[in-house]
Protein backbone atom coordinates (compact mmCIF):
# COMPACT_ATOMS: atom_id res chain seq x y z
CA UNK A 1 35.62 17.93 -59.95
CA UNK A 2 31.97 16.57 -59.38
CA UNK A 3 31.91 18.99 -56.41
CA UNK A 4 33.80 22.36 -57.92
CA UNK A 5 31.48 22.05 -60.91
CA UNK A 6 28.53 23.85 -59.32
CA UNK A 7 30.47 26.91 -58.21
CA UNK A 8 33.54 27.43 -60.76
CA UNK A 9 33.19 29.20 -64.06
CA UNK A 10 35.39 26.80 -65.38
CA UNK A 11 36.47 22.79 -64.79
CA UNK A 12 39.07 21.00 -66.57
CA UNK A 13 41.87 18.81 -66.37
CA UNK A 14 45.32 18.07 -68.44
CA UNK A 15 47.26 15.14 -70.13
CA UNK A 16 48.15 14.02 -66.64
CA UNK A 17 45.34 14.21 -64.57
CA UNK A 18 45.73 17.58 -62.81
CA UNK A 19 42.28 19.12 -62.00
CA UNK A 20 42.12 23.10 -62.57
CA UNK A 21 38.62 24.99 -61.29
CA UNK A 22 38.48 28.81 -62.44
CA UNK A 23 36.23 31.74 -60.62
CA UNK A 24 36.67 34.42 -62.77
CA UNK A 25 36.09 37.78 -61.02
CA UNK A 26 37.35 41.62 -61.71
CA UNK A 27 40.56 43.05 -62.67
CA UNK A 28 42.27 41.92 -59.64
CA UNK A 29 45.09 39.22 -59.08
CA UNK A 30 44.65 35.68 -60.45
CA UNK A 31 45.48 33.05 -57.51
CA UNK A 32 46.18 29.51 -57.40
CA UNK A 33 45.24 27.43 -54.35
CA UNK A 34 46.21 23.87 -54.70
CA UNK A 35 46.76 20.40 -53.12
CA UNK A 36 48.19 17.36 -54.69
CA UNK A 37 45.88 14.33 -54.88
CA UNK A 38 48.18 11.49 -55.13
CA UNK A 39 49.21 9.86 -51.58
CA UNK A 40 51.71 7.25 -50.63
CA UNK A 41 51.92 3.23 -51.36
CA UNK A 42 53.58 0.89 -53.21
CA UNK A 43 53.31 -0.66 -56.78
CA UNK A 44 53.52 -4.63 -57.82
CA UNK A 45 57.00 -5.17 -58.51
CA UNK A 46 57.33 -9.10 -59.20
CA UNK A 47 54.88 -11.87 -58.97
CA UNK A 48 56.93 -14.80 -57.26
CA UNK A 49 56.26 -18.53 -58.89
CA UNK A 50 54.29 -19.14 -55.36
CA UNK A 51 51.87 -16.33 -56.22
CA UNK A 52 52.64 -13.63 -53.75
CA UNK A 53 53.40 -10.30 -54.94
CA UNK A 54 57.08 -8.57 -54.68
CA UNK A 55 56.63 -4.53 -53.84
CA UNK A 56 58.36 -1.00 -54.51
CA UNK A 57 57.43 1.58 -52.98
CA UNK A 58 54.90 4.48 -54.07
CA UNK A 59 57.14 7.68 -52.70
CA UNK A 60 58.08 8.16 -49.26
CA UNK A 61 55.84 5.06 -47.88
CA UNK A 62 57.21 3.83 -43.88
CA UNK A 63 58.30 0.62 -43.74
CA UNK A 64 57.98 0.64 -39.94
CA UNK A 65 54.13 0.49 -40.80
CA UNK A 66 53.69 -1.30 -44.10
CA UNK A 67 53.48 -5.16 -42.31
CA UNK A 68 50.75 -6.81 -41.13
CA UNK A 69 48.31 -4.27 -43.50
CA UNK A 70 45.39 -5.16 -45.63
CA UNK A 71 46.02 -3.55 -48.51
CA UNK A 72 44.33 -2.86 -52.03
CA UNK A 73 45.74 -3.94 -55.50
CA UNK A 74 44.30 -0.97 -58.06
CA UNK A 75 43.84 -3.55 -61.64
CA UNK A 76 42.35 -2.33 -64.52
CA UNK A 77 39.45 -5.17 -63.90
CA UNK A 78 38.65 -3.38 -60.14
CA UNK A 79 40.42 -3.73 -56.92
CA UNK A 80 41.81 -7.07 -55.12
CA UNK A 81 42.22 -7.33 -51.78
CA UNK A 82 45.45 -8.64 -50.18
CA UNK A 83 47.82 -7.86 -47.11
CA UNK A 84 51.27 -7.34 -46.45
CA UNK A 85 52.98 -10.45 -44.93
CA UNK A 86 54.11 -10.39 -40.93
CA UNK A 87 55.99 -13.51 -39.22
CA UNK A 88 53.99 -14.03 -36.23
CA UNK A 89 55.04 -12.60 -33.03
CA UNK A 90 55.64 -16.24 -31.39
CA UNK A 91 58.31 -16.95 -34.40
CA UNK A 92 59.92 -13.23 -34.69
CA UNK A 93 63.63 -13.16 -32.94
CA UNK A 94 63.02 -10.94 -30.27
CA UNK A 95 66.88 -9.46 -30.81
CA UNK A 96 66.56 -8.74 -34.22
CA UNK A 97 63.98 -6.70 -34.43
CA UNK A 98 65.03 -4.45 -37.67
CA UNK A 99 62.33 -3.21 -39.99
CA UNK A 100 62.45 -4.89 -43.40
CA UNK A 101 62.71 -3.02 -46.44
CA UNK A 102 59.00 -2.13 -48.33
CA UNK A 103 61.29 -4.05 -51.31
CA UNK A 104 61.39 -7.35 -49.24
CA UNK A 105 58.15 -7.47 -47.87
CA UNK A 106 55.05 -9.68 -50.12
CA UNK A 107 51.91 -9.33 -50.48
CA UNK A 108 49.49 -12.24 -49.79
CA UNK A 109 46.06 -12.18 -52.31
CA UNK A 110 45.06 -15.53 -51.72
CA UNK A 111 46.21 -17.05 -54.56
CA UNK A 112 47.67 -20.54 -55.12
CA UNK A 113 50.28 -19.77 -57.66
CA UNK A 114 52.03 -17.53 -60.28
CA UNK A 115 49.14 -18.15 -62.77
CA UNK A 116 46.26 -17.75 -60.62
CA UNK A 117 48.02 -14.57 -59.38
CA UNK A 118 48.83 -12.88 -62.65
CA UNK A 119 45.19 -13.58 -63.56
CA UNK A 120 44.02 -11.28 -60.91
CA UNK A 121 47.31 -8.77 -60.92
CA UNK A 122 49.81 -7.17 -63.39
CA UNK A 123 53.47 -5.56 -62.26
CA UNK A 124 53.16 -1.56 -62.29
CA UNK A 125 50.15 -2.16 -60.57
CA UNK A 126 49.70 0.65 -57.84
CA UNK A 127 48.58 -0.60 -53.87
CA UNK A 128 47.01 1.47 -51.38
CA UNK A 129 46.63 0.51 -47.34
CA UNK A 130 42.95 -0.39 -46.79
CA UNK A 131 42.34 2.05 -44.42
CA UNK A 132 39.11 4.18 -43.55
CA UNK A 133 38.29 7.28 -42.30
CA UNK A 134 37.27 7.62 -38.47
CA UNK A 135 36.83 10.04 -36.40
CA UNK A 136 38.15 10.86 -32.73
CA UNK A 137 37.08 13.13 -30.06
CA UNK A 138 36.76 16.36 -30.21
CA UNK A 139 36.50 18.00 -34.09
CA UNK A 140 39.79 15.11 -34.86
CA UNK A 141 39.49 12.80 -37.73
CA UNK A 142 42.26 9.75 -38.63
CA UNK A 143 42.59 8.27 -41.85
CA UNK A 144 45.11 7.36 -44.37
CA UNK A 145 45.74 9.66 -47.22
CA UNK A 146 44.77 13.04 -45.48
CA UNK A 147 47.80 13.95 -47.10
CA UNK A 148 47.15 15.66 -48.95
CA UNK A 149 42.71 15.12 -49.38
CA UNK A 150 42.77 17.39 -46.89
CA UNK A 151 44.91 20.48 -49.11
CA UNK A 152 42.19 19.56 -51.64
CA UNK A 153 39.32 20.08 -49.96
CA UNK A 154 40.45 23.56 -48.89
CA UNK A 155 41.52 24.79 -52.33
CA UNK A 156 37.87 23.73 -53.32
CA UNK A 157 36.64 25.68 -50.47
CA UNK A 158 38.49 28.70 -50.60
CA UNK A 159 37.10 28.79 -54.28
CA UNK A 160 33.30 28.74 -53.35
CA UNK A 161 33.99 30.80 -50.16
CA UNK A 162 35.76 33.16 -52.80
CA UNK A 163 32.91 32.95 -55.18
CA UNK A 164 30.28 33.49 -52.33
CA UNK A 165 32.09 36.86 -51.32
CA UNK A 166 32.02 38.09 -55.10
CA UNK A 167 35.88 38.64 -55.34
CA UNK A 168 37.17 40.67 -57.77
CA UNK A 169 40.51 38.38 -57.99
CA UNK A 170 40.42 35.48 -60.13
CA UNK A 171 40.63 32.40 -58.41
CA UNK A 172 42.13 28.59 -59.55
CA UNK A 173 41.93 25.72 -57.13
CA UNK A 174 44.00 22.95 -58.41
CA UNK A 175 44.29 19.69 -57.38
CA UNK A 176 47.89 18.35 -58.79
CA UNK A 177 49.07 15.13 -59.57
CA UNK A 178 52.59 13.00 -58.64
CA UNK A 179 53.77 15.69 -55.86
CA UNK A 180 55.06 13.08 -54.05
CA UNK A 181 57.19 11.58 -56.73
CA UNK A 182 58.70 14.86 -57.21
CA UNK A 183 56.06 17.63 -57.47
CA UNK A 184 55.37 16.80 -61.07
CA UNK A 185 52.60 18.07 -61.38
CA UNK A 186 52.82 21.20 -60.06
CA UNK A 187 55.48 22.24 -62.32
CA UNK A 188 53.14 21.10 -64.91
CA UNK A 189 49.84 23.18 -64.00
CA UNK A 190 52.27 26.11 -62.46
CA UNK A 191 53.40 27.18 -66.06
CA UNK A 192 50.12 26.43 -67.67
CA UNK A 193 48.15 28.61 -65.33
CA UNK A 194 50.82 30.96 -64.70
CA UNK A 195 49.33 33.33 -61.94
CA UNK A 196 50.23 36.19 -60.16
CA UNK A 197 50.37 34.21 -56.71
CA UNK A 198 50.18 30.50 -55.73
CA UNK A 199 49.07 28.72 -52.37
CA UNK A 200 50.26 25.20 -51.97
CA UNK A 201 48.01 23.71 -49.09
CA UNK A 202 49.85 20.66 -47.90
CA UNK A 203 50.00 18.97 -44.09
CA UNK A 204 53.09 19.81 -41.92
CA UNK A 205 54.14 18.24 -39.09
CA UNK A 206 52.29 19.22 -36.18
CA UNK A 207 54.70 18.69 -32.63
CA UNK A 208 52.19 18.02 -29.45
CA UNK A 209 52.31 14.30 -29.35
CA UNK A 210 54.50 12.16 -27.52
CA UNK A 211 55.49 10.63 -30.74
CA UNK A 212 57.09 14.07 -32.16
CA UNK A 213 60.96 13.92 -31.39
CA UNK A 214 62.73 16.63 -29.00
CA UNK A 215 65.78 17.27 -31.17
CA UNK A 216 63.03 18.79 -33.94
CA UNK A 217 61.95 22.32 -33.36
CA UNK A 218 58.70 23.81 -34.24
CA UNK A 219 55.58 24.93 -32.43
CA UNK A 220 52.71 24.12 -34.04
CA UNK A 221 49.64 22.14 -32.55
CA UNK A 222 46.03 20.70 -34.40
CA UNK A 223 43.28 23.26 -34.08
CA UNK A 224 45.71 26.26 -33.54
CA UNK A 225 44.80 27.01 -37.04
CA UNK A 226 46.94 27.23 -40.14
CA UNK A 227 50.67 27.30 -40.59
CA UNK A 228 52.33 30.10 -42.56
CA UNK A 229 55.41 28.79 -43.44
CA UNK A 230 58.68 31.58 -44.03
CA UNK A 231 61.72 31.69 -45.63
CA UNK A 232 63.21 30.43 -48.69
CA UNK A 233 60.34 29.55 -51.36
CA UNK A 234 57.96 31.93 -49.46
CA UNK A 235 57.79 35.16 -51.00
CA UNK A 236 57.92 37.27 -48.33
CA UNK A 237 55.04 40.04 -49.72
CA UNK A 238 52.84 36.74 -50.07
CA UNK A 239 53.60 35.63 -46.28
CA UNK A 240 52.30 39.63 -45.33
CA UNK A 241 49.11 39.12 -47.80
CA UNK A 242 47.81 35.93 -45.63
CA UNK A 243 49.39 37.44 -42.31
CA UNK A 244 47.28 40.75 -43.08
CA UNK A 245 44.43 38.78 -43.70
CA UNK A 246 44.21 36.68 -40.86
CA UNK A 247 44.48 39.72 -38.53
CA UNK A 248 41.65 41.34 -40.70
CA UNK A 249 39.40 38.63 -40.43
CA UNK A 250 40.48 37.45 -36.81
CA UNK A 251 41.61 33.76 -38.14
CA UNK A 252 44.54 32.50 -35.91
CA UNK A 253 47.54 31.30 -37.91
CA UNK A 254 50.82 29.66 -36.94
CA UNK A 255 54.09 30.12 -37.73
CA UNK A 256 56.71 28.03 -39.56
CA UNK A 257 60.58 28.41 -40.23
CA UNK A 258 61.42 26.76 -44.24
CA UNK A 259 65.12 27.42 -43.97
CA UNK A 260 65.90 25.49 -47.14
CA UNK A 261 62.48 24.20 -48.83
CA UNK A 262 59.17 23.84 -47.58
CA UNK A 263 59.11 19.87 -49.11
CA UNK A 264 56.05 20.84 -51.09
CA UNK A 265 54.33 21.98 -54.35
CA UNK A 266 55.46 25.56 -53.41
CA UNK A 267 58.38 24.29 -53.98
CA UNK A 268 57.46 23.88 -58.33
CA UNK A 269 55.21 26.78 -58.51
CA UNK A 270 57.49 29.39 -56.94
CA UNK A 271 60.09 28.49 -60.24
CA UNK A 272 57.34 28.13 -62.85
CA UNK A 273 58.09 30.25 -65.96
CA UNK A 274 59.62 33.66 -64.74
CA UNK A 275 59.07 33.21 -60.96
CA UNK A 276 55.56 32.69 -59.50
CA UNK A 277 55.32 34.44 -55.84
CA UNK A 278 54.35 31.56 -53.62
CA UNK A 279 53.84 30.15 -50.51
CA UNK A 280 53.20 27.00 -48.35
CA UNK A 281 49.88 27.17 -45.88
CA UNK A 282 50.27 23.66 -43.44
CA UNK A 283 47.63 21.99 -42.11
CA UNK A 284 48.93 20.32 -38.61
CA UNK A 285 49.00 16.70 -39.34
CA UNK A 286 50.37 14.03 -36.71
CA UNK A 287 51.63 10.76 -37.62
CA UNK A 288 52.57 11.52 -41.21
CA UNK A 289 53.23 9.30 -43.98
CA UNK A 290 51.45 6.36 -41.29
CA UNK A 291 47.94 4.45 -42.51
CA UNK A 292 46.70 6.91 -38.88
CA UNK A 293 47.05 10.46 -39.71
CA UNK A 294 45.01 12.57 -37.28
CA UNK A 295 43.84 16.56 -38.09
CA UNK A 296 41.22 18.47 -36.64
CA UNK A 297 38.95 19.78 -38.73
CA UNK A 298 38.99 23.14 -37.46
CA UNK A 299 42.56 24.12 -39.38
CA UNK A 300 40.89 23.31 -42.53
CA UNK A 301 37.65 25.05 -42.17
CA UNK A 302 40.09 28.39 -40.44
CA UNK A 303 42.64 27.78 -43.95
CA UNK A 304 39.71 27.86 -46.38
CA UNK A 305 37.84 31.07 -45.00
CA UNK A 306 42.00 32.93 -44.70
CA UNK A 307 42.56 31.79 -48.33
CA UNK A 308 39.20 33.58 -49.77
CA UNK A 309 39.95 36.18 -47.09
CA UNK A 310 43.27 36.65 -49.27
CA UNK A 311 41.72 36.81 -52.52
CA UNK A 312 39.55 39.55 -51.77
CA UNK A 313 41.89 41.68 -49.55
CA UNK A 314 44.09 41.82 -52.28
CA UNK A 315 41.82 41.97 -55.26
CA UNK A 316 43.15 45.85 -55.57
CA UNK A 317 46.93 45.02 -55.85
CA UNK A 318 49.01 45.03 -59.45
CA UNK A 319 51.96 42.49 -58.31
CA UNK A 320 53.67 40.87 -55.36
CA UNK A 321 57.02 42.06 -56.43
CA UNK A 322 59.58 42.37 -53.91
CA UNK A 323 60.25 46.61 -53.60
CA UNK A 324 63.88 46.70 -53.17
């Protein structure tokens, strides 16, 4: 918001925390360009008579990579440090090997009991993985959280690139809350802002790793640029808008197939009152849903310049209605 605030016309947020910035330009289509801000983690379920902390999980956290973590307890007095309990290596039974549910894992803080504990703690507290933001070779960054900081940061850009190029569309970003406890808060800012088209930026799996399994099918690689995803929620005069676009402004996209859903806020928007045209743009993210999600910064910066590229090469159109 702190950042928006010196380009938008407009800042505000709702009852539930999603952030809405407004340019306001001509008589052309209003736009929504969003990315949710809440990531992954767990909450304090239980504080055990020995003072360690019982967990549930935060939406769709891994529990292949929640031991052994330092981790951050989010109180209303400031954060406490703790980490997620792993039997040592030396007393593990190498034949049973099975990941333990985020439900039975603990969380150490230090203290010596239940008191001492609920002192510093209080159930319904949320927990984040302590992990920073570094970055690899090449234009490739790694961090937790990038999705979906990274969706946000491009709706915020493709709003001041907008603004820079004078658009005659209006333009929202949005940064929504709860998307992945069930795209809440898209459904939420989709009917209150109820425009003519909506962008949901959100990470997609990118496939050139080693990690990424045969048996799934897509073609998509970091700094390739960004994905247009098609079928179901995409509308498919939307998918033409960006494809148009990019071939206008010489920005190299990628292609996705979203048989059934695309998994993301596109998926609230697109039902939002009457029917919102809308679409999912991906950023390639490996490794997601892990405390080591890698991107390369070059998708981001190519999705925020096609997004404002959008809003002006379509400033002179009345609706994306499907001509049938």
């Amino acid at each position: 918001m702190d950042y928006v605030e010196s380009f938008a016309d407009d800042v505000h947020t709702d009852a539930y925390g999603n952030a809405v910035a407004v340019y306001e330009g001509g008589d052309g289509p209003e736009f929504l360009f969003g990315g949710h801000a809440d990531e992954i983690g767990y909450m304090v379920a239980k504080v055990d008579d020995d003072g360690f902390i019982h967990l549930t999980p935060v939406g769709g956290s891994d529990k292949s990579v929640s031991k052994g973590r330092h981790v951050v307890v989010h109180t209303e007095d400031g954060p406490v440090n703790g980490v997620i309990g792993q039997t040592a290596i030396h007393l593990r039974d190498p034949s049973d090997e099975e990941y333990d549910d985020i439900g039975e894992m603990t969380v150490d803080i230090g203290a010596e009991d239940e008191a001492e504990a609920r002192e510093l703690v209080s159930v319904g507290d949320p927990i984040t993985v302590a992990e920073g933001v570094h970055d690899l070779a090449g234009h490739k960054v790694a961090a937790r959280g990038l999705d979906n900081r990274v969706g946000i940061w491009v709706a915020a850009e493709a709003l001041r690139r907008a603004a820079d190029r004078g658009v005659d569309s209006t333009v929202y970003a949005v940064s929504t809350v709860q998307e992945e406890v069930g795209l809440q808060g898209a459904k939420m800012v989709g009917y209150d802002v109820n425009p003519d088209a909506a962008v949901a930026v959100d990470v997609t799996h990118a496939s050139d790793s080693p990690e990424f399994p045969s048996d799934k099918h897509n073609e998509i690689g970091l700094g390739d640029g960004p994905v247009v995803a098609r079928g179901s929620t995409n509308h498919r005069e939307l998918v033409a808008a960006v494809r148009d676009a990019a071939d206008a402004e010489a920005i190299d996209v990628q292609l996705q197939a979203a048989g059934i859903r695309t998994g993301t806020d596109a998926d609230a928007f697109y039902t939002s009152r009457s029917g919102v045209p809308s679409l999912n743009l991906g950023l390639p993210n490996r490794y997601m849903h892990t405390p080591a999600e890698v991107i390369d910064q070059r998708d981001l910066d190519a999705a925020a310049d096609l997004l404002a590229a959008v809003a002006d090469h379509e400033s002179g159109r009345d609706a994306f209605t499907v001509d049938i």
